[in-house]
N, C-alpha and C. Protein backbone atom coordinates (compact mmCIF):
# COMPACT_ATOMS: atom_id res chain seq x y z
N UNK A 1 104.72 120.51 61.29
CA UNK A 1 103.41 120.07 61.68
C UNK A 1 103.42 118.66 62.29
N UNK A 2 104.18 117.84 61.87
CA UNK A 2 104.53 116.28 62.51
C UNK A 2 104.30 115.95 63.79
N UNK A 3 105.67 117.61 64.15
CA UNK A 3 106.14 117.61 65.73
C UNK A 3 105.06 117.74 66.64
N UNK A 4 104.07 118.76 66.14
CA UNK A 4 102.44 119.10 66.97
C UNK A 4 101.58 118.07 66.91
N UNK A 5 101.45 117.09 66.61
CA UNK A 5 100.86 115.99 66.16
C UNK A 5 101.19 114.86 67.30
N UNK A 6 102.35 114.89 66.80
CA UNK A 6 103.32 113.92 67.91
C UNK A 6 103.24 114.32 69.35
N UNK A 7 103.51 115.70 69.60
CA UNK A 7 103.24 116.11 71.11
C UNK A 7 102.16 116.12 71.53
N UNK A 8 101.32 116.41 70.74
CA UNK A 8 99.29 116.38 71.16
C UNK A 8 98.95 114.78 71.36
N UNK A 9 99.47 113.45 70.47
CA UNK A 9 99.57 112.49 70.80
C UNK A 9 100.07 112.24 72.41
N UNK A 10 101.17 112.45 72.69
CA UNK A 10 101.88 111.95 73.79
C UNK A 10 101.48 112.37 74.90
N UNK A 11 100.73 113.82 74.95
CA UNK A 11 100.16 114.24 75.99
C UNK A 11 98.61 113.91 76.13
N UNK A 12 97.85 113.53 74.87
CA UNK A 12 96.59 112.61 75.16
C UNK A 12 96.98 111.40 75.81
N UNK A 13 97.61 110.42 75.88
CA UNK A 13 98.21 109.53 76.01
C UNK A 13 98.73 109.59 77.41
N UNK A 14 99.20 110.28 77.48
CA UNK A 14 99.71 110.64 79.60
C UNK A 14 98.30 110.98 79.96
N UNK A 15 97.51 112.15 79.45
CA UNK A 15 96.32 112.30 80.29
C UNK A 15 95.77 111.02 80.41
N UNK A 16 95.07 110.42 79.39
CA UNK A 16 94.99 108.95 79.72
C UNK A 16 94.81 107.90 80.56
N UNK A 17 96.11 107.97 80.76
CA UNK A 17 97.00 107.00 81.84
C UNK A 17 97.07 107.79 83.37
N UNK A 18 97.23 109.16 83.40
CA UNK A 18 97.52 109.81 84.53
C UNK A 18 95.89 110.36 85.04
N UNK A 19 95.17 110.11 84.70
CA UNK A 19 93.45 110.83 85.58
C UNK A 19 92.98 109.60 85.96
N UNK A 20 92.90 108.38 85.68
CA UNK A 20 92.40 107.17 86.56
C UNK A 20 93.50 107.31 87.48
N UNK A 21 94.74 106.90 87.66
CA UNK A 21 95.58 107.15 89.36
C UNK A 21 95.01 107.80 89.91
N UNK A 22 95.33 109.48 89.83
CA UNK A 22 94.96 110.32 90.49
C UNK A 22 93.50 110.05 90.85
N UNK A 23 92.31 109.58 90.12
CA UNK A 23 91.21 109.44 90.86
C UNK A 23 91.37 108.53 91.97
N UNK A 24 91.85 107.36 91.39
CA UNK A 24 91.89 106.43 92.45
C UNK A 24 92.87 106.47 93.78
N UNK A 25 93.52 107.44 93.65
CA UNK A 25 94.82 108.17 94.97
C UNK A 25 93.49 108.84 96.20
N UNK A 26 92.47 109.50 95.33
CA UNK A 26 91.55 109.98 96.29
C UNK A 26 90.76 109.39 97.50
N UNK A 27 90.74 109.57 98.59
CA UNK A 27 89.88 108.39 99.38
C UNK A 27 88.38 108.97 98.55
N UNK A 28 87.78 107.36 98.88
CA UNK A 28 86.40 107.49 98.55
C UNK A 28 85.73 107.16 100.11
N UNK A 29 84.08 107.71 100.05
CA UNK A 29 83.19 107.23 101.10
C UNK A 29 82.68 105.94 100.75
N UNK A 30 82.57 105.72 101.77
CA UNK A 30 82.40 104.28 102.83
C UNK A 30 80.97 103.88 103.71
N UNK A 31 80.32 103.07 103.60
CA UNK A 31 79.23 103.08 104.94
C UNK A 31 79.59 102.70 105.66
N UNK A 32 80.66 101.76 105.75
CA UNK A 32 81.07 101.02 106.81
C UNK A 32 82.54 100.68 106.60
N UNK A 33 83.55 100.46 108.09
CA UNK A 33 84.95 99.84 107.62
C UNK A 33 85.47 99.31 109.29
N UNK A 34 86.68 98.59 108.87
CA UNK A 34 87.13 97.59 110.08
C UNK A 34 88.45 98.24 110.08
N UNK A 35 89.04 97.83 110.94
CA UNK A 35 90.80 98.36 110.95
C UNK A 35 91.46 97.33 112.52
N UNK A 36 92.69 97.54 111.54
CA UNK A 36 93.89 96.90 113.06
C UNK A 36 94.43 98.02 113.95
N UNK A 37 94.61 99.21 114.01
CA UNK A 37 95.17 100.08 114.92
C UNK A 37 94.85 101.35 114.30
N UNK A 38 94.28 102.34 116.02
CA UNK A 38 94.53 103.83 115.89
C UNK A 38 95.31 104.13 115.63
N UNK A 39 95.58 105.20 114.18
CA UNK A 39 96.87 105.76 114.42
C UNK A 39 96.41 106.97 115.19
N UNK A 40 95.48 107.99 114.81
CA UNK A 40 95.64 109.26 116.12
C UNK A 40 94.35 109.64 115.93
N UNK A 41 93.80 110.75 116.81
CA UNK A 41 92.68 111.59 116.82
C UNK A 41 92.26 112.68 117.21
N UNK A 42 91.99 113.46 116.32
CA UNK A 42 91.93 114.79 116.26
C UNK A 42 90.46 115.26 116.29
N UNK A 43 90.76 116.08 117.81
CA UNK A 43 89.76 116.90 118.42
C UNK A 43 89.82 118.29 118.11
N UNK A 44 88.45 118.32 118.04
CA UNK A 44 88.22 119.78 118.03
C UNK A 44 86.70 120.17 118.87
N UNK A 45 87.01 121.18 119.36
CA UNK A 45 85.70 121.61 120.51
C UNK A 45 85.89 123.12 120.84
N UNK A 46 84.70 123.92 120.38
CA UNK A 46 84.61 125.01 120.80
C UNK A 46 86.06 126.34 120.47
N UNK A 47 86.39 125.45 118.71
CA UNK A 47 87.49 126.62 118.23
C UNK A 47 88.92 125.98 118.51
N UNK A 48 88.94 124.56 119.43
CA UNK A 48 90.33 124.45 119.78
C UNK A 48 90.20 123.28 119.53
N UNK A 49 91.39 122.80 119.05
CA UNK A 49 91.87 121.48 118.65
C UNK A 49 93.25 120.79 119.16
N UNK A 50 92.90 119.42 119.19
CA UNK A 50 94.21 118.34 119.85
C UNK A 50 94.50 117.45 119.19
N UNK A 51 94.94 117.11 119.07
CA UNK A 51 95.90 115.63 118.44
C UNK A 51 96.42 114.84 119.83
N UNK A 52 95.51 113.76 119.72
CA UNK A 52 95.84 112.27 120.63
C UNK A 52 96.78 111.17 119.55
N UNK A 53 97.40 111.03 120.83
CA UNK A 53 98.61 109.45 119.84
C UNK A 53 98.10 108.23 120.15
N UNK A 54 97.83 108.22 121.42
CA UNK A 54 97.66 107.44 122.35
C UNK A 54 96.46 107.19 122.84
N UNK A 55 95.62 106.48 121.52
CA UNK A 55 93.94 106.20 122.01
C UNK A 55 93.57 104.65 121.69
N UNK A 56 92.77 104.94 122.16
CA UNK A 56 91.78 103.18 122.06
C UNK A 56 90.15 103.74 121.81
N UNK A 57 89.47 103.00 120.83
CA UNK A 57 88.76 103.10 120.57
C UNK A 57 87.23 102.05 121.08
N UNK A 58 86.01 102.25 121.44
CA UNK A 58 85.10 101.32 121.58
C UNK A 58 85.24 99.87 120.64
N UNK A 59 85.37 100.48 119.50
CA UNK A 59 85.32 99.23 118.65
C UNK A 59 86.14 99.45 117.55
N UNK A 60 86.23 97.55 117.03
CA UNK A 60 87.61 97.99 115.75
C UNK A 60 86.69 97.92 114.22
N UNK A 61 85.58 98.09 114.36
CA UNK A 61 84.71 98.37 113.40
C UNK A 61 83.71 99.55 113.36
N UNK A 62 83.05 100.16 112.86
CA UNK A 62 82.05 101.06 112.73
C UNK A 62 81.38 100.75 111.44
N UNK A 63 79.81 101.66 111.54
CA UNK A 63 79.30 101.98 110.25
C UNK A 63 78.76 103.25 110.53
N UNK A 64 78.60 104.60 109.34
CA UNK A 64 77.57 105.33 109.18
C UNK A 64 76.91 105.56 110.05
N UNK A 65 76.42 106.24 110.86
CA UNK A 65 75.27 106.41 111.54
C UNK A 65 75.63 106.07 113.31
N UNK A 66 76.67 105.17 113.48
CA UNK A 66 76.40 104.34 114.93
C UNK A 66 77.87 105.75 115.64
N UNK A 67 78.06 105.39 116.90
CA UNK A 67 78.69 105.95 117.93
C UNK A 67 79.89 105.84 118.46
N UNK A 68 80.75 106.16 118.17
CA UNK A 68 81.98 105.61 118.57
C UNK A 68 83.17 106.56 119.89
N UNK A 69 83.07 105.63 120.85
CA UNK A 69 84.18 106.78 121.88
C UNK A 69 85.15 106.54 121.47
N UNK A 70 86.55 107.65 122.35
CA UNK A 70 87.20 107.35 121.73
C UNK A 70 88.06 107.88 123.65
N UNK A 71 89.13 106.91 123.83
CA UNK A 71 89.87 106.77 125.37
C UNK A 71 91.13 107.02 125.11
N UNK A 72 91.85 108.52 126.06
CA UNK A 72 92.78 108.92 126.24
C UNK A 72 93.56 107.25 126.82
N UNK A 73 94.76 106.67 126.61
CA UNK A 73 95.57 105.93 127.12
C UNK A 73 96.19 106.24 128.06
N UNK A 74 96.55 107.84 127.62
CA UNK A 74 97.91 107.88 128.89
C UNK A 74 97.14 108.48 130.45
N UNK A 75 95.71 108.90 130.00
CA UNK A 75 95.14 109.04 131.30
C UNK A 75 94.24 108.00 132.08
N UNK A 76 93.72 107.28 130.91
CA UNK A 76 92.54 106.16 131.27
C UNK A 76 91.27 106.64 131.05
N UNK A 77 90.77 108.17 130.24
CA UNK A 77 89.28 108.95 130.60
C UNK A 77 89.19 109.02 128.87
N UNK A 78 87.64 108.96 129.20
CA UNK A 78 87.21 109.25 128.23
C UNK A 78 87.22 110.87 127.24
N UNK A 79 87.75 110.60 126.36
CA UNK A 79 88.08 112.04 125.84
C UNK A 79 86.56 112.36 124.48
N UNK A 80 86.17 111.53 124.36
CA UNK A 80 84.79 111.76 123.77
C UNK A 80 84.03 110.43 123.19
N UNK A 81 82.58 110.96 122.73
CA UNK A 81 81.96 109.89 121.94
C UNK A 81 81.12 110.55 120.82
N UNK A 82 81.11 110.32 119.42
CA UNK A 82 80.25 110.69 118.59
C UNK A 82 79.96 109.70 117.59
N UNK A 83 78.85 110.82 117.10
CA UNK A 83 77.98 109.46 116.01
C UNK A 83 78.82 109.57 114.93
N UNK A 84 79.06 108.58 113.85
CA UNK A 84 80.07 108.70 113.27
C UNK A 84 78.96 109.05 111.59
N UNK A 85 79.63 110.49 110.81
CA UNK A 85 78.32 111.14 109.90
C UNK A 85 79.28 111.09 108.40
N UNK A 86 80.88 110.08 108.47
CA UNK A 86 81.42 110.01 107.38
C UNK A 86 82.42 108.55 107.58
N UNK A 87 82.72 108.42 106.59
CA UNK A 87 83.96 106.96 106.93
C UNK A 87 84.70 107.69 105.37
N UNK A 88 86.06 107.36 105.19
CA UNK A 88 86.79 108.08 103.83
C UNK A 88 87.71 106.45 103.94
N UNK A 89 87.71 106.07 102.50
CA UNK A 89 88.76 105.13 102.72
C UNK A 89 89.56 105.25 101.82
N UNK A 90 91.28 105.28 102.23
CA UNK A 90 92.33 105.30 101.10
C UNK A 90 92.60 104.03 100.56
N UNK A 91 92.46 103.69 99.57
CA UNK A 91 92.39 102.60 98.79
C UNK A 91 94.21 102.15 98.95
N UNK A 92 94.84 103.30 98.81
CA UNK A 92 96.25 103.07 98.12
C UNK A 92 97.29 102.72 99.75
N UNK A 93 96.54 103.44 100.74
CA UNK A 93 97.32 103.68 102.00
C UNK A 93 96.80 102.84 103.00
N UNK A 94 95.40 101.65 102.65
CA UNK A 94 94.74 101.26 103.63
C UNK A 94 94.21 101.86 104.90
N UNK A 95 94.30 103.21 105.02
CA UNK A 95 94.01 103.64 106.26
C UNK A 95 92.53 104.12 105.89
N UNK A 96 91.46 104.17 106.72
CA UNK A 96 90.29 105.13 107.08
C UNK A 96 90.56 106.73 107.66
N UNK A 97 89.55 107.82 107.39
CA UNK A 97 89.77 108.56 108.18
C UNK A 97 87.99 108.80 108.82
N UNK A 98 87.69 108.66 110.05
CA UNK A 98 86.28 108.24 110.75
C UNK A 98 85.72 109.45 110.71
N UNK A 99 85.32 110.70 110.74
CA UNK A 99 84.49 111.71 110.81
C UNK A 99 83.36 111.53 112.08
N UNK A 100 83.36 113.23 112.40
CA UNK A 100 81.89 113.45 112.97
C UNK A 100 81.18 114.51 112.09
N UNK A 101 81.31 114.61 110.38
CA UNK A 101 80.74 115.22 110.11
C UNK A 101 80.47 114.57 108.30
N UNK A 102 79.54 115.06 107.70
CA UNK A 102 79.16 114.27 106.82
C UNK A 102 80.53 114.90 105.08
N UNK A 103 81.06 116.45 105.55
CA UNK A 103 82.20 116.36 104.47
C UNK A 103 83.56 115.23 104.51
N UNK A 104 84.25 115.62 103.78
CA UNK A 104 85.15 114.85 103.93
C UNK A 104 86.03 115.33 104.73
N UNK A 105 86.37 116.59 104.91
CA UNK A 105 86.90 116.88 106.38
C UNK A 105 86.60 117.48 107.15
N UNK A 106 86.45 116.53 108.31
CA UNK A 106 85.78 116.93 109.71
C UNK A 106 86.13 117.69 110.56
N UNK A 107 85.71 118.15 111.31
CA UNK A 107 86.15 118.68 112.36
C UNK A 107 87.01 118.02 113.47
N UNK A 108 86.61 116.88 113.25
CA UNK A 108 87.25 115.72 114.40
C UNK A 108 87.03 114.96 113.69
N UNK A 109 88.23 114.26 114.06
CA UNK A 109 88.01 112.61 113.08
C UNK A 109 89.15 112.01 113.61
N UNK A 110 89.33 110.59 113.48
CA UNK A 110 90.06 109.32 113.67
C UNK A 110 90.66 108.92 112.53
N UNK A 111 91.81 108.61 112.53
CA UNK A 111 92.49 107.94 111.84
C UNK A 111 93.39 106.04 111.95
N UNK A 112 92.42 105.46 111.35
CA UNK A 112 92.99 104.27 111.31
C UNK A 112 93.53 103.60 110.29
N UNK A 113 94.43 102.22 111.07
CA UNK A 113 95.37 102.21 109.95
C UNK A 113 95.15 100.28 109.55
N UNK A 114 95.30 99.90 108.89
CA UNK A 114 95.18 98.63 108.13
C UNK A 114 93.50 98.74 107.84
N UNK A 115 92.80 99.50 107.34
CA UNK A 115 91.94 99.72 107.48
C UNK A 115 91.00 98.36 106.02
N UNK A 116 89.97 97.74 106.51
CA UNK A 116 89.29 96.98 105.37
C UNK A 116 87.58 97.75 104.99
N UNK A 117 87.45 97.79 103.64
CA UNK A 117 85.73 97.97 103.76
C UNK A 117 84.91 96.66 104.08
């Protein structure tokens, strides 16, 4: 009976310790966030989707609600603009991921990286 005691201990004790990380590993929402560089952006339109490497964005900030394009590099054109209806921020990885939709995963979204709230 000791041994069940002892193991029910040690595994209260990891749960514990191990469900705050894991919460905090999760990105949380954001109203607003800043960042140093695109890393990529992923389109989707009408069933089909792309992955850009090579973008520049209107601005190195957003919030909730406002508009953000987003510019092919290697062509010079605009590859879209939307209102932005989510912001996700990884606490652990500094990056944002920008949404055009209010779940957490969008249909299209941006990914930036040194990202601040």
């Amino acid at each position: 009976m000791p041994m069940v005691k002892k193991m029910y201990f040690i595994l209260t004790i990891g749960f514990l310790i191990l469900v705050p990380l894991i919460i905090n590993a999760q990105p949380s929402q954001v109203p607003d966030a800043s960042w140093g560089s695109v890393d990529h952006f992923k389109y989707s339109s009408s069933g089909e989707s792309e992955t850009f490497k090579n973008v520049k964005l209107s601005s190195n900030s957003i919030a909730v609600g406002q508009d953000i394009t987003v510019f092919n590099l290697d062509t010079g054109d605009e590859i879209t603009t939307f209102n932005v209806k989510s912001i996700s921020y990884g606490r652990q990885v500094k990056m944002c991921w920008i949404g055009d939709s209010e779940s957490i995963i969008s249909e299209s979204y941006i990914t930036v990286k040194e990202c601040k709230r």
